[in-house]
PDB file of N, CA and C in Angstrom:
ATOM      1  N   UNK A   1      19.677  11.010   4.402  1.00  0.00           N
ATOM      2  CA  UNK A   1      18.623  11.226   3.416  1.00  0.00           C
ATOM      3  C   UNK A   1      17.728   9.988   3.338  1.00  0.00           C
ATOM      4  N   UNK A   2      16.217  10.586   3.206  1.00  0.00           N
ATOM      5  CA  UNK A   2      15.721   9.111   3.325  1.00  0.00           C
ATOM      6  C   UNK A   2      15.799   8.322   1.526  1.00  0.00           C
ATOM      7  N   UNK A   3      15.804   7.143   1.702  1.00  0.00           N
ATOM      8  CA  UNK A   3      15.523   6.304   0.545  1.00  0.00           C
ATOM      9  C   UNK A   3      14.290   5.371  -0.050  1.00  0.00           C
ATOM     10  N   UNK A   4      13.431   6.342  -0.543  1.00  0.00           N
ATOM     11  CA  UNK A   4      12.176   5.638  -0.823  1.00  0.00           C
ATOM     12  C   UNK A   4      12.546   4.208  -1.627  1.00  0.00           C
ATOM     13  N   UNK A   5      13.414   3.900  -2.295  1.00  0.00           N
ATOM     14  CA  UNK A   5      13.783   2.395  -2.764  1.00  0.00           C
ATOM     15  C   UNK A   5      14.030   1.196  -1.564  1.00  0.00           C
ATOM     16  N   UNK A   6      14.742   1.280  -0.489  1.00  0.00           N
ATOM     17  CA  UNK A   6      14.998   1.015   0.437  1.00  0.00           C
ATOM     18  C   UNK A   6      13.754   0.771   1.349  1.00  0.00           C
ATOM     19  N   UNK A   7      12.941   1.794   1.362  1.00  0.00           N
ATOM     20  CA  UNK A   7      11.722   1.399   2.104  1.00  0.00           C
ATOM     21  C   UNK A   7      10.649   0.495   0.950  1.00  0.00           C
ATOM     22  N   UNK A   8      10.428   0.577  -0.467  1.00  0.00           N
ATOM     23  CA  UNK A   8      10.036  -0.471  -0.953  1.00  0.00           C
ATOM     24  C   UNK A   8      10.979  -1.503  -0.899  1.00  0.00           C
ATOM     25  N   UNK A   9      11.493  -1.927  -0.732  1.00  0.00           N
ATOM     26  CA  UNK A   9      12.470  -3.076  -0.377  1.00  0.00           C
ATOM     27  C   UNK A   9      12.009  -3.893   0.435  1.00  0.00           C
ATOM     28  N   UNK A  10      12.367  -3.372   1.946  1.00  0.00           N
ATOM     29  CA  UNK A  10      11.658  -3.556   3.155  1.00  0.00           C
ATOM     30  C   UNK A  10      10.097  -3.939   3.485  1.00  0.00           C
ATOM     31  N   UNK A  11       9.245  -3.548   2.396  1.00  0.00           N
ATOM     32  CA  UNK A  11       7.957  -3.597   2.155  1.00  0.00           C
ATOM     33  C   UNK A  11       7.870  -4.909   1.636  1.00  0.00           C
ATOM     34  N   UNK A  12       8.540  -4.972   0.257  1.00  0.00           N
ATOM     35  CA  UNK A  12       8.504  -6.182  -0.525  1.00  0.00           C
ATOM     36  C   UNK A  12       8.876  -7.279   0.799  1.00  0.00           C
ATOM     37  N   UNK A  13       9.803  -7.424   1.215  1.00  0.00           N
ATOM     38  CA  UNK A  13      10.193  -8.027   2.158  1.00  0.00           C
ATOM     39  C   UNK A  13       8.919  -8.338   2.979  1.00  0.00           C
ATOM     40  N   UNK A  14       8.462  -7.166   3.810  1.00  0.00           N
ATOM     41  CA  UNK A  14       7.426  -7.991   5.050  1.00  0.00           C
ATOM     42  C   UNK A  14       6.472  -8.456   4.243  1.00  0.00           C
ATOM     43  N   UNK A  15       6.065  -8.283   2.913  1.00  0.00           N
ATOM     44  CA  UNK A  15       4.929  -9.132   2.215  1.00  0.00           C
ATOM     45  C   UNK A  15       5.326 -10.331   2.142  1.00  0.00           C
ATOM     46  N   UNK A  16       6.104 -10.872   1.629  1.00  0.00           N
ATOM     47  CA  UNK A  16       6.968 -12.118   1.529  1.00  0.00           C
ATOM     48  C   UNK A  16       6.860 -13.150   2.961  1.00  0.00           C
ATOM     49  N   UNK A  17       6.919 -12.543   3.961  1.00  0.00           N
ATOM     50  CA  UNK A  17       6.508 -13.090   5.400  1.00  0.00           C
ATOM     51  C   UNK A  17       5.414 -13.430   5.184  1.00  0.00           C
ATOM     52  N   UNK A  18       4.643 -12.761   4.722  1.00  0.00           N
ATOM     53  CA  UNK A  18       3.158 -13.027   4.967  1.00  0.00           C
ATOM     54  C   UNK A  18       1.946 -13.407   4.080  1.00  0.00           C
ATOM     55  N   UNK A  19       2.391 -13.077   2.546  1.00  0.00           N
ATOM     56  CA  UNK A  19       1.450 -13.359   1.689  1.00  0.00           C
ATOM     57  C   UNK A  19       0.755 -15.104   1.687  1.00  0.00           C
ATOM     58  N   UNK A  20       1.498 -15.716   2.055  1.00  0.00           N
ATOM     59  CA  UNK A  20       0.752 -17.141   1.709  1.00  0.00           C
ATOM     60  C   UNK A  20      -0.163 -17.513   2.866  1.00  0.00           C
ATOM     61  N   UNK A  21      -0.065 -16.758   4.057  1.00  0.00           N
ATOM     62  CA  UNK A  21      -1.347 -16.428   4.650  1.00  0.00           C
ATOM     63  C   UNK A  21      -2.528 -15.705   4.530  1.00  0.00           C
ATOM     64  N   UNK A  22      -2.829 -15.324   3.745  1.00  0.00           N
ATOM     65  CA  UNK A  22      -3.945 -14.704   3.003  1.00  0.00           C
ATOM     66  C   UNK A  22      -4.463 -15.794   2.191  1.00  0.00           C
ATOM     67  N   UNK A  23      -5.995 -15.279   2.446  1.00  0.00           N
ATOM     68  CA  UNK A  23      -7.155 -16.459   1.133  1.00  0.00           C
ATOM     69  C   UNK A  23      -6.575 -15.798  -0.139  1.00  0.00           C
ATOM     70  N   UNK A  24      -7.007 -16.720  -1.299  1.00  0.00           N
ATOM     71  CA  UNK A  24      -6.504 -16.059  -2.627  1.00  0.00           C
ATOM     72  C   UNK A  24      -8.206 -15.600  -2.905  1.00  0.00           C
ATOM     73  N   UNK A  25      -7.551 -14.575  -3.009  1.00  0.00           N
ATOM     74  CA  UNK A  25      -8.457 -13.485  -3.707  1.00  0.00           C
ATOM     75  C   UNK A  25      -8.953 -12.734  -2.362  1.00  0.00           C
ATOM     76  N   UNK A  26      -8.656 -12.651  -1.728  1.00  0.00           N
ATOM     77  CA  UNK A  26      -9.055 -12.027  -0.746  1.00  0.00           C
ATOM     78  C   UNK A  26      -9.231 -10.024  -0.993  1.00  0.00           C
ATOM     79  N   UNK A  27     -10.390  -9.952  -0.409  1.00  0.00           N
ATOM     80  CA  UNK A  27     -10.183  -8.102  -0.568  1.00  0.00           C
ATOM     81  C   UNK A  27      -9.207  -7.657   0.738  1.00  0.00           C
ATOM     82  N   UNK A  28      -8.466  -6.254   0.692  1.00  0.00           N
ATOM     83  CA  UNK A  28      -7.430  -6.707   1.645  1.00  0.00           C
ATOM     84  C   UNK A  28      -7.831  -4.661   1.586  1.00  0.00           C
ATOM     85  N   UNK A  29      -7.769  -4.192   2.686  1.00  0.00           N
ATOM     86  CA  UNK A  29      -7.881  -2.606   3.154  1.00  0.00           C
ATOM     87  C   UNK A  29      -6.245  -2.163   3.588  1.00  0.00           C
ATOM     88  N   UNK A  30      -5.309  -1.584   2.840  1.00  0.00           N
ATOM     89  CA  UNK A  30      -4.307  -1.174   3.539  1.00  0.00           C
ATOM     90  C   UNK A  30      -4.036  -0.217   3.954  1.00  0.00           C
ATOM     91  N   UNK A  31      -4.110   0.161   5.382  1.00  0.00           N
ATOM     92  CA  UNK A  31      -4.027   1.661   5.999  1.00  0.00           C
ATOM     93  C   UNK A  31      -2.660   1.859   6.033  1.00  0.00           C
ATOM     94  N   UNK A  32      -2.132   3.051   5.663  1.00  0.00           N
ATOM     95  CA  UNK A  32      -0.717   3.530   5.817  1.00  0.00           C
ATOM     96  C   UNK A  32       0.128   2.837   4.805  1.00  0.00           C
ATOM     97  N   UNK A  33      -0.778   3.328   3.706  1.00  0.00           N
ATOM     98  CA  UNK A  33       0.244   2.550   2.234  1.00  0.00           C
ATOM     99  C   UNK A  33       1.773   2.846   1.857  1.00  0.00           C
ATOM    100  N   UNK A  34       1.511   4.011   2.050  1.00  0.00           N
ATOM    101  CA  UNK A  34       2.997   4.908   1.939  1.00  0.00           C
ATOM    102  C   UNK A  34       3.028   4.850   0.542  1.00  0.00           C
ATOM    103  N   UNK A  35       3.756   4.209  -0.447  1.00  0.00           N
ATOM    104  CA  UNK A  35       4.338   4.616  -1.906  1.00  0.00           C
ATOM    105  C   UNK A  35       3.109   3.555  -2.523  1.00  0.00           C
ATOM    106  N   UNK A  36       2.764   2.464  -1.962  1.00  0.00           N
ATOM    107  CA  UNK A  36       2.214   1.733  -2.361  1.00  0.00           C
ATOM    108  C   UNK A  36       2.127   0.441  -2.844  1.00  0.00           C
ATOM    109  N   UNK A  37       3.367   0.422  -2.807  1.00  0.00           N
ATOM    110  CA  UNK A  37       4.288  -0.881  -3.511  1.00  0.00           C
ATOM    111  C   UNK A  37       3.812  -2.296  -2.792  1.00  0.00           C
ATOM    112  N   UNK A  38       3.016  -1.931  -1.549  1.00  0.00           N
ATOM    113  CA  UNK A  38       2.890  -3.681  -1.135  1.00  0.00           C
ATOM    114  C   UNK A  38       1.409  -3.591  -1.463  1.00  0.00           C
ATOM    115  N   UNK A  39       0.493  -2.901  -1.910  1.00  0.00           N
ATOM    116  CA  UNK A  39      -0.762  -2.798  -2.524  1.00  0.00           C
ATOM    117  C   UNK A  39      -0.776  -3.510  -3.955  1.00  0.00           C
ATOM    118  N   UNK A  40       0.188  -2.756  -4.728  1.00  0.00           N
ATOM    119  CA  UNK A  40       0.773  -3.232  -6.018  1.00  0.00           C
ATOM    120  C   UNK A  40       1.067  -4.599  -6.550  1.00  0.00           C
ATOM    121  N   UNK A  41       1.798  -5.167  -5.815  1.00  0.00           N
ATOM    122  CA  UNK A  41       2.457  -6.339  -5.890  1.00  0.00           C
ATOM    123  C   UNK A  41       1.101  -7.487  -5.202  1.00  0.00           C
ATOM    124  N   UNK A  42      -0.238  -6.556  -4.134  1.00  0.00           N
ATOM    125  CA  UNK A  42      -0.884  -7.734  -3.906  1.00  0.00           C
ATOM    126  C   UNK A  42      -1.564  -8.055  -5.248  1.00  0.00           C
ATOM    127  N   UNK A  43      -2.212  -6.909  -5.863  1.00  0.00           N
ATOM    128  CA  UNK A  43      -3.114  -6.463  -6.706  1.00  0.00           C
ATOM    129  C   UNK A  43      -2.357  -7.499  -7.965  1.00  0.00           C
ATOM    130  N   UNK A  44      -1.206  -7.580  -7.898  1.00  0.00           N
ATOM    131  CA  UNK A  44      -0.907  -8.139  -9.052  1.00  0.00           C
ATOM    132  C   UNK A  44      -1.132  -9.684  -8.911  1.00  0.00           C
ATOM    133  N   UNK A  45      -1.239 -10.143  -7.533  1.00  0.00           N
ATOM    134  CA  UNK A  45      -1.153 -11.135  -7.297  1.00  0.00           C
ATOM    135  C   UNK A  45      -2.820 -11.361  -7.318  1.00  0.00           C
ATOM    136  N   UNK A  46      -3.173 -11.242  -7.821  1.00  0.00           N
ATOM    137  CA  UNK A  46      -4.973 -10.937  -8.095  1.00  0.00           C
ATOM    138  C   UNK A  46      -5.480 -11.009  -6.549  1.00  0.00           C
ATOM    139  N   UNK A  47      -5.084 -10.090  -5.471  1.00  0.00           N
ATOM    140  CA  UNK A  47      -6.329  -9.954  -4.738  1.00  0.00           C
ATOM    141  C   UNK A  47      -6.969  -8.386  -4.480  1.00  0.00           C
ATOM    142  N   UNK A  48      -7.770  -8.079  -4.136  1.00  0.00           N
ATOM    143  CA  UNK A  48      -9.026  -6.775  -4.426  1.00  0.00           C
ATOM    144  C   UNK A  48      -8.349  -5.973  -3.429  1.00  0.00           C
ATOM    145  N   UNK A  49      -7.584  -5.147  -3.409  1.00  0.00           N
ATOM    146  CA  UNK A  49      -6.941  -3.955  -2.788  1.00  0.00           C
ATOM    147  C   UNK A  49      -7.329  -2.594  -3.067  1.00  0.00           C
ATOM    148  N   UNK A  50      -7.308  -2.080  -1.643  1.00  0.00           N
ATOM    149  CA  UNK A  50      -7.838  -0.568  -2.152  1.00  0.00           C
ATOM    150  C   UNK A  50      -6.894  -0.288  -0.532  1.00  0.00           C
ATOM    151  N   UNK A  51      -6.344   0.906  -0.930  1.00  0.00           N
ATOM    152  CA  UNK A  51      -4.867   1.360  -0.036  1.00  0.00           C
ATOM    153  C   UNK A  51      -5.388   2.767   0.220  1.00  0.00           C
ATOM    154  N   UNK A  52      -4.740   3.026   1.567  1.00  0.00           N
ATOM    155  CA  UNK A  52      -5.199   4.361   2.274  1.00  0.00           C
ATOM    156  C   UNK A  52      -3.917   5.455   2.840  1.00  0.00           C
ATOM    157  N   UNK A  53      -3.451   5.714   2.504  1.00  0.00           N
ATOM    158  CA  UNK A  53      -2.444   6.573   3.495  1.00  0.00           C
ATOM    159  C   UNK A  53      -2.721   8.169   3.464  1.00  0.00           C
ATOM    160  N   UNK A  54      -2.290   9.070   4.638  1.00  0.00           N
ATOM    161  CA  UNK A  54      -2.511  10.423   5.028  1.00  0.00           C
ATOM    162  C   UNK A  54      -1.344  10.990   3.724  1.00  0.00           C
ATOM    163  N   UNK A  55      -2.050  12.075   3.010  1.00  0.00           N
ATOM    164  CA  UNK A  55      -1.945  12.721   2.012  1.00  0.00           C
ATOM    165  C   UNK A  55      -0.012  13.481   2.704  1.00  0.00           C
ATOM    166  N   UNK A  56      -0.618  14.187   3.939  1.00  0.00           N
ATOM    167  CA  UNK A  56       1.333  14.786   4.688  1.00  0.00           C
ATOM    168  C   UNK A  56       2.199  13.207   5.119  1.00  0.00           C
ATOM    169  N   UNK A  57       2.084  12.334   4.797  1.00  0.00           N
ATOM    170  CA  UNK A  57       2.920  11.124   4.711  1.00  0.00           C
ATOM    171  C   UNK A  57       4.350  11.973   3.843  1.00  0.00           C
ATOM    172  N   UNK A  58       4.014  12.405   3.281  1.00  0.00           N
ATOM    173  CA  UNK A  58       5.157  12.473   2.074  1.00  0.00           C
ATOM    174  C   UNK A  58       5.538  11.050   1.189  1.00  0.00           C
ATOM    175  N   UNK A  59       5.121  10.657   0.753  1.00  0.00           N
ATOM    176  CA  UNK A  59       4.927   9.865   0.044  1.00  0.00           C
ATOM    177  C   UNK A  59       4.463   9.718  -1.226  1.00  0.00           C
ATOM    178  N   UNK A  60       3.194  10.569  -1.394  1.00  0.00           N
ATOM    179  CA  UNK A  60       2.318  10.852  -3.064  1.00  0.00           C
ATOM    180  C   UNK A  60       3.513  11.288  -3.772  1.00  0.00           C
ATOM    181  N   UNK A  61       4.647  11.696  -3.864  1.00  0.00           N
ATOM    182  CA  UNK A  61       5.505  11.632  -4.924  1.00  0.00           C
ATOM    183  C   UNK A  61       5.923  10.532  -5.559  1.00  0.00           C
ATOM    184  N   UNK A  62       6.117   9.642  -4.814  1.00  0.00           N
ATOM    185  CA  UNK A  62       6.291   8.029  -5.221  1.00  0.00           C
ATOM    186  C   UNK A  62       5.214   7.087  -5.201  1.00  0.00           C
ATOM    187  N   UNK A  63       4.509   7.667  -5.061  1.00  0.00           N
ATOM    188  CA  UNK A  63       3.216   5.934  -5.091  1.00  0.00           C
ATOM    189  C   UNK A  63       3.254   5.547  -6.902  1.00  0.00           C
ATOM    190  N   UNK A  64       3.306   3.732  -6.330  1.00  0.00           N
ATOM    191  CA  UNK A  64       3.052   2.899  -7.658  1.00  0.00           C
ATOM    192  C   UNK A  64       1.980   2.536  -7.568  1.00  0.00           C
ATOM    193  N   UNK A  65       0.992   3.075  -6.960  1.00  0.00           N
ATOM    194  CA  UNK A  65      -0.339   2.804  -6.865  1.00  0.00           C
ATOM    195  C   UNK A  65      -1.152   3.794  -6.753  1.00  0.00           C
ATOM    196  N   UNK A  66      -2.585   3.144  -7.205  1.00  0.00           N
ATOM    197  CA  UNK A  66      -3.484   4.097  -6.563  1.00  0.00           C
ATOM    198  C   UNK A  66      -3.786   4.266  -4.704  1.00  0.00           C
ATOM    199  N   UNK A  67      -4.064   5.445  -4.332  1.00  0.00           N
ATOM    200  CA  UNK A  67      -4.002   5.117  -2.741  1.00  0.00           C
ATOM    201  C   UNK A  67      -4.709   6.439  -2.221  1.00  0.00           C
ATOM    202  N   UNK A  68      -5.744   5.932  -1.580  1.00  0.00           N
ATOM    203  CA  UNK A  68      -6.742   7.208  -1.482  1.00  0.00           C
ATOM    204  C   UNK A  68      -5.928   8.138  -0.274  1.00  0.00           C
ATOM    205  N   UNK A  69      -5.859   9.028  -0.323  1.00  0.00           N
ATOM    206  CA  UNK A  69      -5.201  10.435   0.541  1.00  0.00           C
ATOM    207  C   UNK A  69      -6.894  10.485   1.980  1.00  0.00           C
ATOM    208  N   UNK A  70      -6.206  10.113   2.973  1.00  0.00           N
ATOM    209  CA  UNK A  70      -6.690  10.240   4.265  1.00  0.00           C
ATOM    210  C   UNK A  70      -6.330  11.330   4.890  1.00  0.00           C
ATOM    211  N   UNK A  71      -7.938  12.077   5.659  1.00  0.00           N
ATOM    212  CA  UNK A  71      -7.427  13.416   6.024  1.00  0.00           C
ATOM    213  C   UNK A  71      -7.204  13.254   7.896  1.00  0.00           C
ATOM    214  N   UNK A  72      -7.561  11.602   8.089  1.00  0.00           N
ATOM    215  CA  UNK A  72      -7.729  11.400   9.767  1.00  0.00           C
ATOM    216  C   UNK A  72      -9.367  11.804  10.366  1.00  0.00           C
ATOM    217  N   UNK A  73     -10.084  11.972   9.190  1.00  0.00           N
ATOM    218  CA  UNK A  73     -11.333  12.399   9.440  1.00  0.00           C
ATOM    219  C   UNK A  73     -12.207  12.051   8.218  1.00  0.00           C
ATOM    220  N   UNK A  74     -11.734  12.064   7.610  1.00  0.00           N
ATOM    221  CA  UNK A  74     -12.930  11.110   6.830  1.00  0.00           C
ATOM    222  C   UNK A  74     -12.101  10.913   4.910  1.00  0.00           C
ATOM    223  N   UNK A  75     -13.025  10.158   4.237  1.00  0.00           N
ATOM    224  CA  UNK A  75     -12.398   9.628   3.278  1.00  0.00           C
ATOM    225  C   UNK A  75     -13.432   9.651   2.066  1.00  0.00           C
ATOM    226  N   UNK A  76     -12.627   9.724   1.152  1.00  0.00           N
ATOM    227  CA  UNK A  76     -13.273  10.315  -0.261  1.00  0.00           C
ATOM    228  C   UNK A  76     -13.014   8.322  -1.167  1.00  0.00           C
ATOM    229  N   UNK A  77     -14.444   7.707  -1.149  1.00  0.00           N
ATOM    230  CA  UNK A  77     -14.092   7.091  -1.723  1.00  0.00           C
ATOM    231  C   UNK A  77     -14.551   7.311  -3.640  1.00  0.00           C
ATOM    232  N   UNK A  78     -13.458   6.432  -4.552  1.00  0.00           N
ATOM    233  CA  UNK A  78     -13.936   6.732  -6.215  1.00  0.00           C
ATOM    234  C   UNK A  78     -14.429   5.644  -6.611  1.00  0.00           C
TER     235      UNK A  78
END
């Protein structure tokens, strides 16, 4: 069974690799957000995020974020 906690985990994790390479405040585009959780945690970290993942991801049950639904053809921005 999959474990959406487990994959935010793993998420939290590869951010941790990498966040102190980023400018602060940086605007940051994340394709293939999935739940959202590494959007979340940038956003909190004050930089300008706006997150993208395909709507059949299976995922929109769990997003902690906002995260625009990609159809692979074009995009509805708000």
């Amino acid at each position: 069974m999959f474990d959406v906690e487990f994959l935010n985990r793993l998420r939290r994790s590869e951010l941790g690799c990498c966040v102190d390479e980023l400018r602060t405040g940086a605007r940051i585009l994340e394709f293939g957000a999935g739940t959202g959780i590494q959007a979340k945690e940038l956003a909190e970290m004050n930089f300008d995020v706006v997150a993208i993942d395909m709507l059949a991801s299976g995922y929109s049950q769990s997003r902690v974020f906002p995260v625009i639904d990609y159809d692979g053809v074009s995009v509805k921005v708000y």
